[in-house]
N, C-alpha and C. Protein backbone atom coordinates (compact mmCIF):
# COMPACT_ATOMS: atom_id res chain seq x y z
N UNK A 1 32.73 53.29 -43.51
CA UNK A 1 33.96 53.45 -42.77
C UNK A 1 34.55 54.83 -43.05
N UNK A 2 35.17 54.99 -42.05
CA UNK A 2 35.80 57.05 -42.16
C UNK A 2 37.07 56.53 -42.39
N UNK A 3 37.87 57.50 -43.49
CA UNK A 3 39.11 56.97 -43.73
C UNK A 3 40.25 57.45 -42.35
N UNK A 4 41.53 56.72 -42.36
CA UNK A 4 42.09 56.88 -41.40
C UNK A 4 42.49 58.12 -41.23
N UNK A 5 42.33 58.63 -40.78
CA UNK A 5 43.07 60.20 -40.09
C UNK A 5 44.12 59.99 -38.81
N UNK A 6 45.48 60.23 -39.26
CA UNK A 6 46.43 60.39 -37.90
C UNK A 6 46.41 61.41 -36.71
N UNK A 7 46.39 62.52 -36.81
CA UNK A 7 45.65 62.97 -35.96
C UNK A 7 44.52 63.03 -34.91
N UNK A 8 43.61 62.11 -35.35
CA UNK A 8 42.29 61.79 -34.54
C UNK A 8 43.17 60.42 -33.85
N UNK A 9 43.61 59.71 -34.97
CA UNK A 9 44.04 58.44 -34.33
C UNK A 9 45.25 58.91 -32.64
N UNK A 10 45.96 59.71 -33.17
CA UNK A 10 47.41 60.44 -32.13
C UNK A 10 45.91 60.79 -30.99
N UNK A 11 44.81 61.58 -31.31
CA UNK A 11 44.26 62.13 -30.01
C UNK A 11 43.55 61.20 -29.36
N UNK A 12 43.51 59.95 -29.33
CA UNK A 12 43.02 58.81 -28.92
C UNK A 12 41.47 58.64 -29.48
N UNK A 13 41.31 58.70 -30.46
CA UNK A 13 40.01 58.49 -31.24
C UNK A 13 40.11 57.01 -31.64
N UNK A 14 38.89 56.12 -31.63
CA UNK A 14 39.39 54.52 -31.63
C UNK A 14 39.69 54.04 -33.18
N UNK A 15 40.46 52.98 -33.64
CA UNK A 15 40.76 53.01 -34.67
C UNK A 15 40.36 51.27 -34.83
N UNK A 16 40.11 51.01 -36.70
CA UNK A 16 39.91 49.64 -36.68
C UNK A 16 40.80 49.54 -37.86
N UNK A 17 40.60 48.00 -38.01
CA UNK A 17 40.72 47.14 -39.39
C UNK A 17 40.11 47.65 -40.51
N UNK A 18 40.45 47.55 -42.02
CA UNK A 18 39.37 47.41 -42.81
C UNK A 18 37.90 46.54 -42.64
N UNK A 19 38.75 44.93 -42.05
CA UNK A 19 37.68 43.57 -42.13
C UNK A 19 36.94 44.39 -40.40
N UNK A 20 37.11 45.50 -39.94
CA UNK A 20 35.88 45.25 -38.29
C UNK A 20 36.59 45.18 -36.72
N UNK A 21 38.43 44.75 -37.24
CA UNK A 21 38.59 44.14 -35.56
C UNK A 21 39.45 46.01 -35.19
N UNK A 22 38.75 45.59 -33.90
CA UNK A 22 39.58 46.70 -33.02
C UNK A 22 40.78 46.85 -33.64
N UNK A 23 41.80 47.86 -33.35
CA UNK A 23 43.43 48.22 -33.35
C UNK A 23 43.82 48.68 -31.76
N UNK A 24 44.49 48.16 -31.22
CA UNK A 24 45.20 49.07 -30.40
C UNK A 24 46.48 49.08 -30.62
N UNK A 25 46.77 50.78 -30.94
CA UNK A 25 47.37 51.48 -30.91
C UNK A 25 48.85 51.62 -29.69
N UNK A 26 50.16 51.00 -30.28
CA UNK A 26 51.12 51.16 -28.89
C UNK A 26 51.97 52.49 -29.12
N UNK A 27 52.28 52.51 -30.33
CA UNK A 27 53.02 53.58 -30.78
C UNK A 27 52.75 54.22 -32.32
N UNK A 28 53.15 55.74 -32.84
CA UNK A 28 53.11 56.13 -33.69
C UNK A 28 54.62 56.91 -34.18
N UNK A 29 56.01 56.59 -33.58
CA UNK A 29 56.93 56.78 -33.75
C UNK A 29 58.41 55.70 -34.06
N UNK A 30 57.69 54.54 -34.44
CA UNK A 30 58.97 53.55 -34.55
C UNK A 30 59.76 54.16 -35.64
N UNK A 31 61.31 53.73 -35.61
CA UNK A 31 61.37 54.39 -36.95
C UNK A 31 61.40 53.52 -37.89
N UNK A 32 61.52 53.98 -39.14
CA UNK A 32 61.22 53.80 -40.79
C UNK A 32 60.05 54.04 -41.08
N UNK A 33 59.72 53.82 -42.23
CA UNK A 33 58.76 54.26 -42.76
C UNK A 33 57.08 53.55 -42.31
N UNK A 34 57.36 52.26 -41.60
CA UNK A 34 56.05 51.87 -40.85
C UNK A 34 56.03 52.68 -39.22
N UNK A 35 55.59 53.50 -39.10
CA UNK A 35 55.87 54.02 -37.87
C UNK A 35 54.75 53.79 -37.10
N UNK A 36 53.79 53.29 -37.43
CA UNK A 36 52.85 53.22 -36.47
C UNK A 36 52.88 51.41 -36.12
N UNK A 37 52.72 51.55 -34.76
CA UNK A 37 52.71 49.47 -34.26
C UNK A 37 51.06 49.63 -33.61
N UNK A 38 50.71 48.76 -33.87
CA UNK A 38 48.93 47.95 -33.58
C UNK A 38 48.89 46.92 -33.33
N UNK A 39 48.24 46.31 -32.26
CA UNK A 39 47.70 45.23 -31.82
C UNK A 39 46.51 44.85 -32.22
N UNK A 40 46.33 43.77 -33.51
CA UNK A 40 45.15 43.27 -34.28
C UNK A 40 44.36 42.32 -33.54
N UNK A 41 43.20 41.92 -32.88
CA UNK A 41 42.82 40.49 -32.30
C UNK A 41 42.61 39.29 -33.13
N UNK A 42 43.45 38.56 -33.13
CA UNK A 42 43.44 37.31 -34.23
C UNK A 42 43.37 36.03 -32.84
N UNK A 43 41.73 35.58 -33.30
CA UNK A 43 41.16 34.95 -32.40
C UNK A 43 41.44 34.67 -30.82
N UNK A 44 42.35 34.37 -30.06
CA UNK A 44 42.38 34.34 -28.83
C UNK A 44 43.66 35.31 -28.18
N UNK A 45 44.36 35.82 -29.20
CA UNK A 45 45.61 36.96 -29.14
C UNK A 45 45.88 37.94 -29.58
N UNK A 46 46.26 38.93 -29.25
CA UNK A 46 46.58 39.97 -30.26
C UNK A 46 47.87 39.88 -31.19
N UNK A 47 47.89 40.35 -32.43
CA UNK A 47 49.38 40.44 -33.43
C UNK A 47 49.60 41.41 -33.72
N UNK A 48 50.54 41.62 -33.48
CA UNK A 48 51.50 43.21 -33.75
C UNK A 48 51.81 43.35 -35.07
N UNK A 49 51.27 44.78 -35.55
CA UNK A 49 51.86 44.67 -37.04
C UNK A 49 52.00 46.28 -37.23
N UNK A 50 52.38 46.54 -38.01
CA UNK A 50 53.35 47.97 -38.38
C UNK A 50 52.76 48.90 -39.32
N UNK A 51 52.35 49.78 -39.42
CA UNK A 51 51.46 50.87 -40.55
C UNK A 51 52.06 52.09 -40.66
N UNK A 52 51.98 52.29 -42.29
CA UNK A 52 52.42 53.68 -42.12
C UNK A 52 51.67 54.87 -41.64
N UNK A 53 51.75 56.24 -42.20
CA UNK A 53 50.84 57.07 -41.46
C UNK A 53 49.26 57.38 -41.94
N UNK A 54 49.55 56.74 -43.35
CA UNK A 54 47.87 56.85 -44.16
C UNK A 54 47.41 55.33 -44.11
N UNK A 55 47.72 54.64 -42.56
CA UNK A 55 47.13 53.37 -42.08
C UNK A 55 47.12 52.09 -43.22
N UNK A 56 47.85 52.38 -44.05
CA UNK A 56 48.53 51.33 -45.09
C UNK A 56 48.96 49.89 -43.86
N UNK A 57 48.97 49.12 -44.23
CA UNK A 57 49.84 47.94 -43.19
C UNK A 57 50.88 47.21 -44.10
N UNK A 58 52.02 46.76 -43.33
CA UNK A 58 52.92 46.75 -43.75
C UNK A 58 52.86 45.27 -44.75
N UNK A 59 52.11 44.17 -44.12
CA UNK A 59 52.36 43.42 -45.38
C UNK A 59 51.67 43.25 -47.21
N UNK A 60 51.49 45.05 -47.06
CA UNK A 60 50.28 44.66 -48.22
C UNK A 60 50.39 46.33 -48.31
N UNK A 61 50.74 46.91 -49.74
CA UNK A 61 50.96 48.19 -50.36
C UNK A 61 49.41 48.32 -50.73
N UNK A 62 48.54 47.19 -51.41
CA UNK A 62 47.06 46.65 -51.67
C UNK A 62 46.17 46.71 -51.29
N UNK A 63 45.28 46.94 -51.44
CA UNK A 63 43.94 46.96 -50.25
C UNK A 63 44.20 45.57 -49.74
N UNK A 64 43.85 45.56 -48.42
CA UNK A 64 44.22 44.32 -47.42
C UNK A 64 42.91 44.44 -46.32
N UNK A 65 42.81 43.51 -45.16
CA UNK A 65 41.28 43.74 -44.34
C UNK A 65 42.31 44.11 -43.31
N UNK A 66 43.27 44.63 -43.08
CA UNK A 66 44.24 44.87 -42.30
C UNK A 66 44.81 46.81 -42.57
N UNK A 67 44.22 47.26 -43.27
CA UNK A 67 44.47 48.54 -43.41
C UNK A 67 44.03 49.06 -42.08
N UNK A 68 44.17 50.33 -41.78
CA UNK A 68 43.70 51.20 -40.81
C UNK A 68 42.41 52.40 -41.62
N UNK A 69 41.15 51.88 -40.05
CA UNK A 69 39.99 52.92 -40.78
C UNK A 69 39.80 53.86 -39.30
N UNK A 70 39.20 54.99 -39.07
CA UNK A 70 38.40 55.19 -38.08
C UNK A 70 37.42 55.06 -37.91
N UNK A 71 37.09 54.19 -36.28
CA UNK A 71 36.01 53.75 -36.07
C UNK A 71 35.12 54.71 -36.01
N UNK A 72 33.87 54.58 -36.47
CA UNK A 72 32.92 55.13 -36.13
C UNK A 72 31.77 54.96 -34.98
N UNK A 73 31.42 55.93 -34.43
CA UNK A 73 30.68 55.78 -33.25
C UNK A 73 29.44 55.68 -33.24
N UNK A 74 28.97 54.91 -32.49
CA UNK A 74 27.20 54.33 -32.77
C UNK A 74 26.71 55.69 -32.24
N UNK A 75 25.96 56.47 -32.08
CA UNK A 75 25.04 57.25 -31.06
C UNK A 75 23.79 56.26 -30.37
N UNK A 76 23.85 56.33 -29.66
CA UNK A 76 22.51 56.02 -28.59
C UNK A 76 21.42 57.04 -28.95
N UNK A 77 20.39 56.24 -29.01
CA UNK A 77 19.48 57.40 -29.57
C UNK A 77 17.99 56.86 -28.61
N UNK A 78 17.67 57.92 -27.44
CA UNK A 78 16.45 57.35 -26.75
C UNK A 78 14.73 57.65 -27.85
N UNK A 79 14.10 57.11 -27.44
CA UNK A 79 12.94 57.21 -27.24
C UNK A 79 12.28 58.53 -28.58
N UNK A 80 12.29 59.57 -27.25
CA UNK A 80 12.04 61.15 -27.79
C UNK A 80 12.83 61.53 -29.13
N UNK A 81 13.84 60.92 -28.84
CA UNK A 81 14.95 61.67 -29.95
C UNK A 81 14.60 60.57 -31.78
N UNK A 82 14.12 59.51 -31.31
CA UNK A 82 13.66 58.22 -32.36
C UNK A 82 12.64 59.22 -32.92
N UNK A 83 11.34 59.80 -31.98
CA UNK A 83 10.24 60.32 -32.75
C UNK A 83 10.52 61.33 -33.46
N UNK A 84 11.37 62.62 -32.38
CA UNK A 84 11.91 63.24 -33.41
C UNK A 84 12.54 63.86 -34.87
N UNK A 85 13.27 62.31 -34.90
CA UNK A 85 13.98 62.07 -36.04
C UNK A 85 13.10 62.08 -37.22
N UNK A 86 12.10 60.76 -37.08
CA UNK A 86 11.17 60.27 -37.83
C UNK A 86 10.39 61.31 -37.97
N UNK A 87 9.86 62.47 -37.37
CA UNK A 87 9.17 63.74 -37.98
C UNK A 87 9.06 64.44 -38.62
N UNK A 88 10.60 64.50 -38.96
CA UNK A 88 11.78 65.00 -40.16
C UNK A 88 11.23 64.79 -41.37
């Protein structure tokens, strides 16, 4: 997992959970000190919950599966580029 970066997160770079689930992102300006609001998927709904800017979440100062990470992106990798690799 890539740790959270606000910036990437502000330029629409996708963001997750510690535990894997998506975040979407509604705002990064509420005020106090949780300024960021996220929509977590907790089984058939999303739950709104509040983070500060180093993706801490608000009910847990602690490591929690609810922190904020940046997602990382799979690459697609065809064929040519597989043999390639493996040549290495």
């Amino acid at each position: 997992m890539k740790p959270f970066n606000l910036e990437e997160a502000k330029a629409g770079k996708p963001v997750q959970t510690r535990d894997g689930r998506d975040v979407r992102i509604l705002a990064f300006d509420r005020k106090g000190n949780m300024p960021i609001i996220g929509l977590v998927p907790n089984k058939e709904v999303e739950i709104s919950h509040y983070f500060s800017t180093d993706g801490k979440a608000s009910n847990s100062f602690e490591e929690s599966g609810l922190e904020l990470f940046m997602k990382v992106e799979k690459k697609e990798m065809n064929d040519q580029e597989l043999l390639q690799l493996a040549a290495k």
